[in-house]
N, C-alpha and C. Protein backbone atom coordinates (compact mmCIF):
# COMPACT_ATOMS: atom_id res chain seq x y z
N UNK A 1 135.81 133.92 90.33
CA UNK A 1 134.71 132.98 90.41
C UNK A 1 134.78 132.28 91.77
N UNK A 2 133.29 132.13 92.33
CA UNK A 2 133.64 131.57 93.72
C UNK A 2 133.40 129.79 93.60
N UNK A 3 133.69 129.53 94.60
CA UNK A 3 133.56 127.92 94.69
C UNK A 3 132.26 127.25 94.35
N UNK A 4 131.17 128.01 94.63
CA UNK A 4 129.86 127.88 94.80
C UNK A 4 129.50 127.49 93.09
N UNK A 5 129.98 129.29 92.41
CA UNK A 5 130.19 128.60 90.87
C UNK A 5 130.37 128.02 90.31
N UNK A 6 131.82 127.82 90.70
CA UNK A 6 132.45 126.57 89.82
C UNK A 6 131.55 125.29 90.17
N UNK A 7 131.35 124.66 91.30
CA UNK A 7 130.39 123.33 91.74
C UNK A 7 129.47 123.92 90.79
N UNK A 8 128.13 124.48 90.66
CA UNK A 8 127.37 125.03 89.62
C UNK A 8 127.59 124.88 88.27
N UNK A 9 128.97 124.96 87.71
CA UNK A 9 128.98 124.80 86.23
C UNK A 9 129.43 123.69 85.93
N UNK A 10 130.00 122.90 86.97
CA UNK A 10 130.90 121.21 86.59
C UNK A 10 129.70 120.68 87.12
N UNK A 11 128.36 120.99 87.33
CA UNK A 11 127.34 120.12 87.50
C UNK A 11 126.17 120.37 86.01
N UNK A 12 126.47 121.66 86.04
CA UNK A 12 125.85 121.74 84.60
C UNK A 12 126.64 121.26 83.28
N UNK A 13 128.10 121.02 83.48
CA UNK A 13 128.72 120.52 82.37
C UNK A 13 128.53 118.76 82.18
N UNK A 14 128.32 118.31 83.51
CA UNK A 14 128.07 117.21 83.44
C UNK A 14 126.73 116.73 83.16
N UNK A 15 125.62 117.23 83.91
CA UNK A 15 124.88 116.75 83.42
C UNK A 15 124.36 117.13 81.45
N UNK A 16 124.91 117.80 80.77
CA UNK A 16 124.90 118.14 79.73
C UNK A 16 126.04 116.99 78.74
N UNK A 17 126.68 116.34 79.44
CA UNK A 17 127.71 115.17 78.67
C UNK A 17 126.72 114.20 79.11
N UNK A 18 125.72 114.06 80.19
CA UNK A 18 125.15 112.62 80.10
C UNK A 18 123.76 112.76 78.98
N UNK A 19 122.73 114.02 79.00
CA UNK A 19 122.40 113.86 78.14
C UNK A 19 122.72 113.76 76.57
N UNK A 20 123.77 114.40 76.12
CA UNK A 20 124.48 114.07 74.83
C UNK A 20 124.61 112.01 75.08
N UNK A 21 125.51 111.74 76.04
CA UNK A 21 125.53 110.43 76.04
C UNK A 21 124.35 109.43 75.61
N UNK A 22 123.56 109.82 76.19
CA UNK A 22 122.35 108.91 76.49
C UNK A 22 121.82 109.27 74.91
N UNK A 23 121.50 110.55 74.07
CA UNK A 23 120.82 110.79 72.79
C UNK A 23 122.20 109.93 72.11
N UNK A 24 123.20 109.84 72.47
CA UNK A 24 123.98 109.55 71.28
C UNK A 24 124.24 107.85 71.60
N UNK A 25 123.29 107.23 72.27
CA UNK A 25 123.07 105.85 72.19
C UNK A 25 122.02 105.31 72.04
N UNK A 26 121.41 106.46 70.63
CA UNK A 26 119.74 106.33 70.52
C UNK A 26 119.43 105.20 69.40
N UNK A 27 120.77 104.72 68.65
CA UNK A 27 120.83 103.78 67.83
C UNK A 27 120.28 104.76 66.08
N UNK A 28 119.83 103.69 65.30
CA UNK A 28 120.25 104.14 64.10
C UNK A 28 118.31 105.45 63.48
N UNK A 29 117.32 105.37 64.92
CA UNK A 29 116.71 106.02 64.85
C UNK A 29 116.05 105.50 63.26
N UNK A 30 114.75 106.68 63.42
CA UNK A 30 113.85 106.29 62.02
C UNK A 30 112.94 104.89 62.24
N UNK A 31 112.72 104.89 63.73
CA UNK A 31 111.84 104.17 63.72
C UNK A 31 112.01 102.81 63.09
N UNK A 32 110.71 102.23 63.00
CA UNK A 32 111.09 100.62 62.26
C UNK A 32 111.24 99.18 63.26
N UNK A 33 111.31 99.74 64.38
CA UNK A 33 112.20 98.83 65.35
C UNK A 33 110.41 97.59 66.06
N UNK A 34 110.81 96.60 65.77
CA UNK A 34 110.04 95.47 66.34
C UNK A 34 109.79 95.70 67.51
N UNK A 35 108.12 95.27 67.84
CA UNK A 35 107.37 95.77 68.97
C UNK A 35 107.91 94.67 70.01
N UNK A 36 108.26 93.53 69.58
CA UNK A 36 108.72 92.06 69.95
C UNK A 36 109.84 91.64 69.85
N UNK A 37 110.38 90.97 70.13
CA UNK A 37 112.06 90.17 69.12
C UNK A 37 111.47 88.87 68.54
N UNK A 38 112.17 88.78 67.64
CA UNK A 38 111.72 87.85 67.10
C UNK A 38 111.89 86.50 67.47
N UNK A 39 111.27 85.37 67.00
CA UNK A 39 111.39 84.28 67.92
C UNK A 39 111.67 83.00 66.75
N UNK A 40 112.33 82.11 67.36
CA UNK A 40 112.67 80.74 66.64
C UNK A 40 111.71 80.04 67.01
N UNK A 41 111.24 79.44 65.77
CA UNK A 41 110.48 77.89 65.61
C UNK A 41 109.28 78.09 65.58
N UNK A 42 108.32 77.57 64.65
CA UNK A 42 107.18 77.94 64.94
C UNK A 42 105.97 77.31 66.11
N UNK A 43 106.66 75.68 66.23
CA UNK A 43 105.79 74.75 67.29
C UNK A 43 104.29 74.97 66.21
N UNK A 44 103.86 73.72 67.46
CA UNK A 44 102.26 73.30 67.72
C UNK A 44 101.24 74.49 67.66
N UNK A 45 101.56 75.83 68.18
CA UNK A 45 100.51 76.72 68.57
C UNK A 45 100.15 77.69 68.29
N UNK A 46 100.52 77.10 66.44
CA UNK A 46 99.54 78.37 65.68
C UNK A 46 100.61 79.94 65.73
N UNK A 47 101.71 79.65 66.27
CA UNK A 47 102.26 81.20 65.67
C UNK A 47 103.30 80.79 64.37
N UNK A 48 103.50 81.88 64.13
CA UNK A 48 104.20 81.87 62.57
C UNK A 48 105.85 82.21 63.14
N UNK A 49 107.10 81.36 61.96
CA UNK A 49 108.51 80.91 62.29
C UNK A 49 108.71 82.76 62.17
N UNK A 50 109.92 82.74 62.92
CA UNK A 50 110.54 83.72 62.74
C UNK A 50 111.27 83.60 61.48
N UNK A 51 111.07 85.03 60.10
CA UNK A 51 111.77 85.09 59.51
C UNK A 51 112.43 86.49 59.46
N UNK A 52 112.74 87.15 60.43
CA UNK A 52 113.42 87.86 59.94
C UNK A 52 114.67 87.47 61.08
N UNK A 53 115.84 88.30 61.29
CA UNK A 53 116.76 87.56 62.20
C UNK A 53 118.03 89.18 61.79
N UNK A 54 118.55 89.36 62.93
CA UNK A 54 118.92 90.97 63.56
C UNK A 54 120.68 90.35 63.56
N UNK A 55 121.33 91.11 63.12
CA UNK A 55 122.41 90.94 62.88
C UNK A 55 122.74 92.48 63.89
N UNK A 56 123.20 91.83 64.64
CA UNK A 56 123.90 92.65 65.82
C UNK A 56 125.38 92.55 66.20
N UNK A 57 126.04 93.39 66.84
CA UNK A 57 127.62 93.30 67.57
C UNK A 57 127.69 91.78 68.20
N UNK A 58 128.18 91.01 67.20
CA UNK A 58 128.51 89.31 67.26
C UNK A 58 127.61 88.66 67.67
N UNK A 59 126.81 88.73 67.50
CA UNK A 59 125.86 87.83 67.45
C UNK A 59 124.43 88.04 66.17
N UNK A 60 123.55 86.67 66.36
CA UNK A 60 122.57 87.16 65.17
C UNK A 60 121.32 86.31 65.86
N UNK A 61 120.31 87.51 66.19
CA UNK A 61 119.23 86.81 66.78
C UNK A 61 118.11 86.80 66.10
N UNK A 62 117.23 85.71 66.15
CA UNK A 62 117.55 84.76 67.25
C UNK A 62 118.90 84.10 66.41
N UNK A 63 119.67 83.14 67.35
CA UNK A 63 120.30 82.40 66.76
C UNK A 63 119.98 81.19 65.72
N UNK A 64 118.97 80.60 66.37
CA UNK A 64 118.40 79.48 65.53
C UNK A 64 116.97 79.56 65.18
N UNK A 65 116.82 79.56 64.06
CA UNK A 65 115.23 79.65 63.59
C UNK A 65 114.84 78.90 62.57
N UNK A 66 113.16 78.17 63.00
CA UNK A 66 112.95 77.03 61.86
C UNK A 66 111.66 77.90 61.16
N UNK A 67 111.99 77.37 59.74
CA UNK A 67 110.37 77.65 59.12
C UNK A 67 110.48 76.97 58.00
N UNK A 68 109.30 76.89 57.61
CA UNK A 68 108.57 76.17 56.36
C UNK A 68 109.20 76.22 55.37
N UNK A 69 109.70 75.25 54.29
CA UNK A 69 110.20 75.02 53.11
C UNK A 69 109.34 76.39 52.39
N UNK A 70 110.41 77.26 51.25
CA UNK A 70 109.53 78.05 50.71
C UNK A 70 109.84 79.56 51.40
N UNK A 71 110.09 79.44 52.46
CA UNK A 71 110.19 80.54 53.03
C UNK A 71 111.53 81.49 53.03
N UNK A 72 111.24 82.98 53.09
CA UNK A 72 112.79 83.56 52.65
C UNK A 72 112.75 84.05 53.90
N UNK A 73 114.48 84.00 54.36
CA UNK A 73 114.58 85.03 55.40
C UNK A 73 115.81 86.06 55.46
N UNK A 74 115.44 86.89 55.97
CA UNK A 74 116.16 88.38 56.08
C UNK A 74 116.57 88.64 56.87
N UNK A 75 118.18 88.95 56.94
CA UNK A 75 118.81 89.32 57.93
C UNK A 75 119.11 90.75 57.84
N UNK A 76 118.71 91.40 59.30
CA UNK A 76 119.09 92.84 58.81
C UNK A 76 119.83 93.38 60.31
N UNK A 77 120.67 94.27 59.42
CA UNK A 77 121.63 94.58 60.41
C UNK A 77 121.31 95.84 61.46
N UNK A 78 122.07 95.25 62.53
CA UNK A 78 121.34 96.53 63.85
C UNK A 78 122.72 96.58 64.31
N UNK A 79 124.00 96.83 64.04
CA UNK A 79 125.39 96.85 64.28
C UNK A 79 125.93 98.15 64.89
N UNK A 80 125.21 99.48 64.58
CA UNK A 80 125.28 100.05 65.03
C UNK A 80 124.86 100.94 66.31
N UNK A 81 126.17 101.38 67.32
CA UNK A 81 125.98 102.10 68.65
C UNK A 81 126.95 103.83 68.24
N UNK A 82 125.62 104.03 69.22
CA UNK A 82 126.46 106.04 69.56
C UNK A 82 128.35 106.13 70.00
N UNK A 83 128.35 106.80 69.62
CA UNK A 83 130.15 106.98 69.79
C UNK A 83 130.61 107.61 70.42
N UNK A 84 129.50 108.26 71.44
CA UNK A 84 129.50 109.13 72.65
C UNK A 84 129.86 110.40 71.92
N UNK A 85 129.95 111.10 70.63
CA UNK A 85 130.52 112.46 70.73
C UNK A 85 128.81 112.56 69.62
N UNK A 86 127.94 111.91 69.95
CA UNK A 86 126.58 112.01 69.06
C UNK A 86 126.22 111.72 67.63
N UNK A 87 127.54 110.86 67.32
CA UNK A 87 127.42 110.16 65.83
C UNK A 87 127.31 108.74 65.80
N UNK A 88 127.45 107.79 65.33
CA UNK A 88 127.27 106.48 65.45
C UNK A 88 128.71 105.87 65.14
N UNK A 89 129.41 104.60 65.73
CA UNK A 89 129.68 103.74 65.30
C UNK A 89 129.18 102.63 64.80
N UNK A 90 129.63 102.21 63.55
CA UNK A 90 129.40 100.31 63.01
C UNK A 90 129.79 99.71 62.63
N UNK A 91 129.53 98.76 62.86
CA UNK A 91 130.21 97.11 62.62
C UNK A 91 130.32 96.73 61.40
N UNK A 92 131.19 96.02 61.11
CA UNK A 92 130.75 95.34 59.61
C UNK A 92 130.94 93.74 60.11
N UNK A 93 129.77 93.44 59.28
CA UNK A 93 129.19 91.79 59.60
C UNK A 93 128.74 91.55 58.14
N UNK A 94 128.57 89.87 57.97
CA UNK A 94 128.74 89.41 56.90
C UNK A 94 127.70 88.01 57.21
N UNK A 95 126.87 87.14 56.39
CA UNK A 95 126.23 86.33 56.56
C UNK A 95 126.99 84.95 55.29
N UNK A 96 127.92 84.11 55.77
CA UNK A 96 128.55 83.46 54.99
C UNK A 96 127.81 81.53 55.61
N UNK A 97 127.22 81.01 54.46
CA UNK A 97 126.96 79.67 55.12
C UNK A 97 127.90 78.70 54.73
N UNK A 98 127.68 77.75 55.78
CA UNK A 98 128.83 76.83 55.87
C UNK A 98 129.51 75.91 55.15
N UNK A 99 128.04 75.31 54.12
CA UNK A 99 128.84 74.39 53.24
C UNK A 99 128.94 74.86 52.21
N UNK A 100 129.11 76.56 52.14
CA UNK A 100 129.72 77.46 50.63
C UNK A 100 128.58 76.78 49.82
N UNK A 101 127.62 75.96 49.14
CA UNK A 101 126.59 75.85 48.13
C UNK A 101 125.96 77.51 48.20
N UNK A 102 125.38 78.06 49.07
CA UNK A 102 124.39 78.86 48.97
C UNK A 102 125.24 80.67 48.86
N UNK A 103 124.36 81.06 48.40
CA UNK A 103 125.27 82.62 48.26
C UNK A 103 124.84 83.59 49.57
N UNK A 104 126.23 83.76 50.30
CA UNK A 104 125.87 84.66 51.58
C UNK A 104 125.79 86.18 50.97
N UNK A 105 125.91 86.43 52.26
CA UNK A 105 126.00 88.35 51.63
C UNK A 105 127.05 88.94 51.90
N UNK A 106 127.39 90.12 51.61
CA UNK A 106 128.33 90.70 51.33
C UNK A 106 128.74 91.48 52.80
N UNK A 107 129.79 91.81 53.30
CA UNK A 107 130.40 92.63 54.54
C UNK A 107 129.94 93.68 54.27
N UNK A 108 128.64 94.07 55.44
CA UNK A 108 128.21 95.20 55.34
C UNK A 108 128.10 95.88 56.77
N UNK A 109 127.70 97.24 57.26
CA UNK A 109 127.69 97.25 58.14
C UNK A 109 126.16 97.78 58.42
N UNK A 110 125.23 97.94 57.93
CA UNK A 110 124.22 98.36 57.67
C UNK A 110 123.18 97.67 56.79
N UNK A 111 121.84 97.84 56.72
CA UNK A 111 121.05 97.45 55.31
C UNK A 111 120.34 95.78 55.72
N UNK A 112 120.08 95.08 54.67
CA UNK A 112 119.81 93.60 55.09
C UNK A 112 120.05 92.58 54.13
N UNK A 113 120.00 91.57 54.25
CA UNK A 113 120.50 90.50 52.95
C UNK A 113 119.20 89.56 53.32
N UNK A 114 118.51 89.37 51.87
CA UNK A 114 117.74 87.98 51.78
C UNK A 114 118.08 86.88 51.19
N UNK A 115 117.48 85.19 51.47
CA UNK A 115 117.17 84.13 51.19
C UNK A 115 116.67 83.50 51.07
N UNK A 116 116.00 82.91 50.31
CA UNK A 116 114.45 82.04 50.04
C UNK A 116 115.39 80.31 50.39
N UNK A 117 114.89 79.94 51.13
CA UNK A 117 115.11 78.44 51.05
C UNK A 117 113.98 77.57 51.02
N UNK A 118 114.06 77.16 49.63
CA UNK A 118 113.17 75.75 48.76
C UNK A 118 113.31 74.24 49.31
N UNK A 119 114.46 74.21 49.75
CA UNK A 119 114.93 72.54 50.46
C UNK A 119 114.86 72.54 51.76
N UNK A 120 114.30 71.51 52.72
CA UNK A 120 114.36 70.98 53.56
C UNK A 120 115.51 70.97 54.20
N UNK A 121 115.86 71.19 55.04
CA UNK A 121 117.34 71.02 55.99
C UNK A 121 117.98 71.74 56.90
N UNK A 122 119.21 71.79 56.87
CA UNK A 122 119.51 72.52 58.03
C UNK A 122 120.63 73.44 57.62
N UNK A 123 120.42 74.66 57.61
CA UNK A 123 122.09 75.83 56.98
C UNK A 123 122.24 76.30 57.88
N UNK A 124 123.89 76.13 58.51
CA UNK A 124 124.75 76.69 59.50
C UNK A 124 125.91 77.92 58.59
N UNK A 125 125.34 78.70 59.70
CA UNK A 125 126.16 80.64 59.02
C UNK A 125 126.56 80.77 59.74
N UNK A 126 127.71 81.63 59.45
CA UNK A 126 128.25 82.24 60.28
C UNK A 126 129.49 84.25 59.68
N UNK A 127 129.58 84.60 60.59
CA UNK A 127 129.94 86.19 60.32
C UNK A 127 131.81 85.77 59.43
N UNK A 128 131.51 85.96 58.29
CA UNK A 128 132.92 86.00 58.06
C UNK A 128 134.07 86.69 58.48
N UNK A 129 133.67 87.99 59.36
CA UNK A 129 134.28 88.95 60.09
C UNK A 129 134.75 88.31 61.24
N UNK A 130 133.78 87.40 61.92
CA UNK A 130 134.16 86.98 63.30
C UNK A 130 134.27 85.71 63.69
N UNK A 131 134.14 84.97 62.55
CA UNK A 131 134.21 83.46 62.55
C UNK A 131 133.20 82.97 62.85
N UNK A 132 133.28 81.67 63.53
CA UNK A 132 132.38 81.11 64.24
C UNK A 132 131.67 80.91 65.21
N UNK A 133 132.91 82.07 66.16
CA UNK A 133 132.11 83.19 67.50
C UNK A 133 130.82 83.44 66.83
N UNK A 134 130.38 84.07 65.72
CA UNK A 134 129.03 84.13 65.68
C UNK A 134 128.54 83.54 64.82
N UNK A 135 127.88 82.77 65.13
CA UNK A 135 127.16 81.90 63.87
C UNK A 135 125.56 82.06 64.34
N UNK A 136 125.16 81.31 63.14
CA UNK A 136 123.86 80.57 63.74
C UNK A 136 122.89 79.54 62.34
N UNK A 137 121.77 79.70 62.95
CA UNK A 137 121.23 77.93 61.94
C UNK A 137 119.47 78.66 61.68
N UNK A 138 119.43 78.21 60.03
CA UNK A 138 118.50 77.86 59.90
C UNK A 138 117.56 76.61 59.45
N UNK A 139 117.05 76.58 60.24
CA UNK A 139 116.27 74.65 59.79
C UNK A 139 114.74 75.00 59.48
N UNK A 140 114.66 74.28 58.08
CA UNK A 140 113.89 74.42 56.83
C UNK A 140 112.66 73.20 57.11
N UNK A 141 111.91 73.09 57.33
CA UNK A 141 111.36 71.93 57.65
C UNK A 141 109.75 71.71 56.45
């Protein structure tokens, strides 16, 4: 094999590991995915509170979100990344609130957990997996 070759096939081998790379950080696929991110608070101007809220690799966005007494919200998990050999790794995360009254959800690494909150106030969560590195708040107004 001449030199010429070999350069020729370690360019075709490579570029063939970046596309595998790149498909295998396509996330959990099947569509579904928000045209927007979602946003905290509803304000003065007529848009509606964010209720749903993305449970991601330590963190949970948005972090803080207010809405209307009455309202349930859903956390759903996006924890998983490609593992570079074209399968996925994931996380397991957990939605635990702070003053233990309310029932969190269970260590999952996938799927979503809901909550209707009826009272006024303010619930601080956080990842039982990761402490208080990730938390975040919802205020009920």
């Amino acid at each position: 094999m001449q030199i010429h070759d070999v350069r020729q096939s370690a360019r075709a081998v490579a570029a063939a590991a970046i596309v595998l790379l790149v498909l295998g950080c396509g996330g959990g696929g099947g569509g579904g995915t928000p045209t927007a991110p979602p946003t905290g608070g509803g304000g003065g101007n007529g848009s509606s509170p964010a209720t749903d809220i993305t449970v991601q690799n330590n963190s949970f966005s948005p972090a803080t979100t207010t809405v209307p007494v009455g309202s349930t919200v859903t956390w759903t998990w996006n924890s998983c990344t490609g593992d570079g050999y074209g399968g996925q790794a994931c996380t397991d995360h957990s939605v635990v609130f702070d003053d233990g009254a309310r029932t969190g959800s269970e260590v999952q690494s996938s799927g979503s957990f809901s909550s209707q909150f009826a009272t006024a106030g303010t619930y601080n969560y956080h990842c039982s997996i990761h402490g208080t590195a990730m938390h975040g708040t919802v205020v009920v107004q």
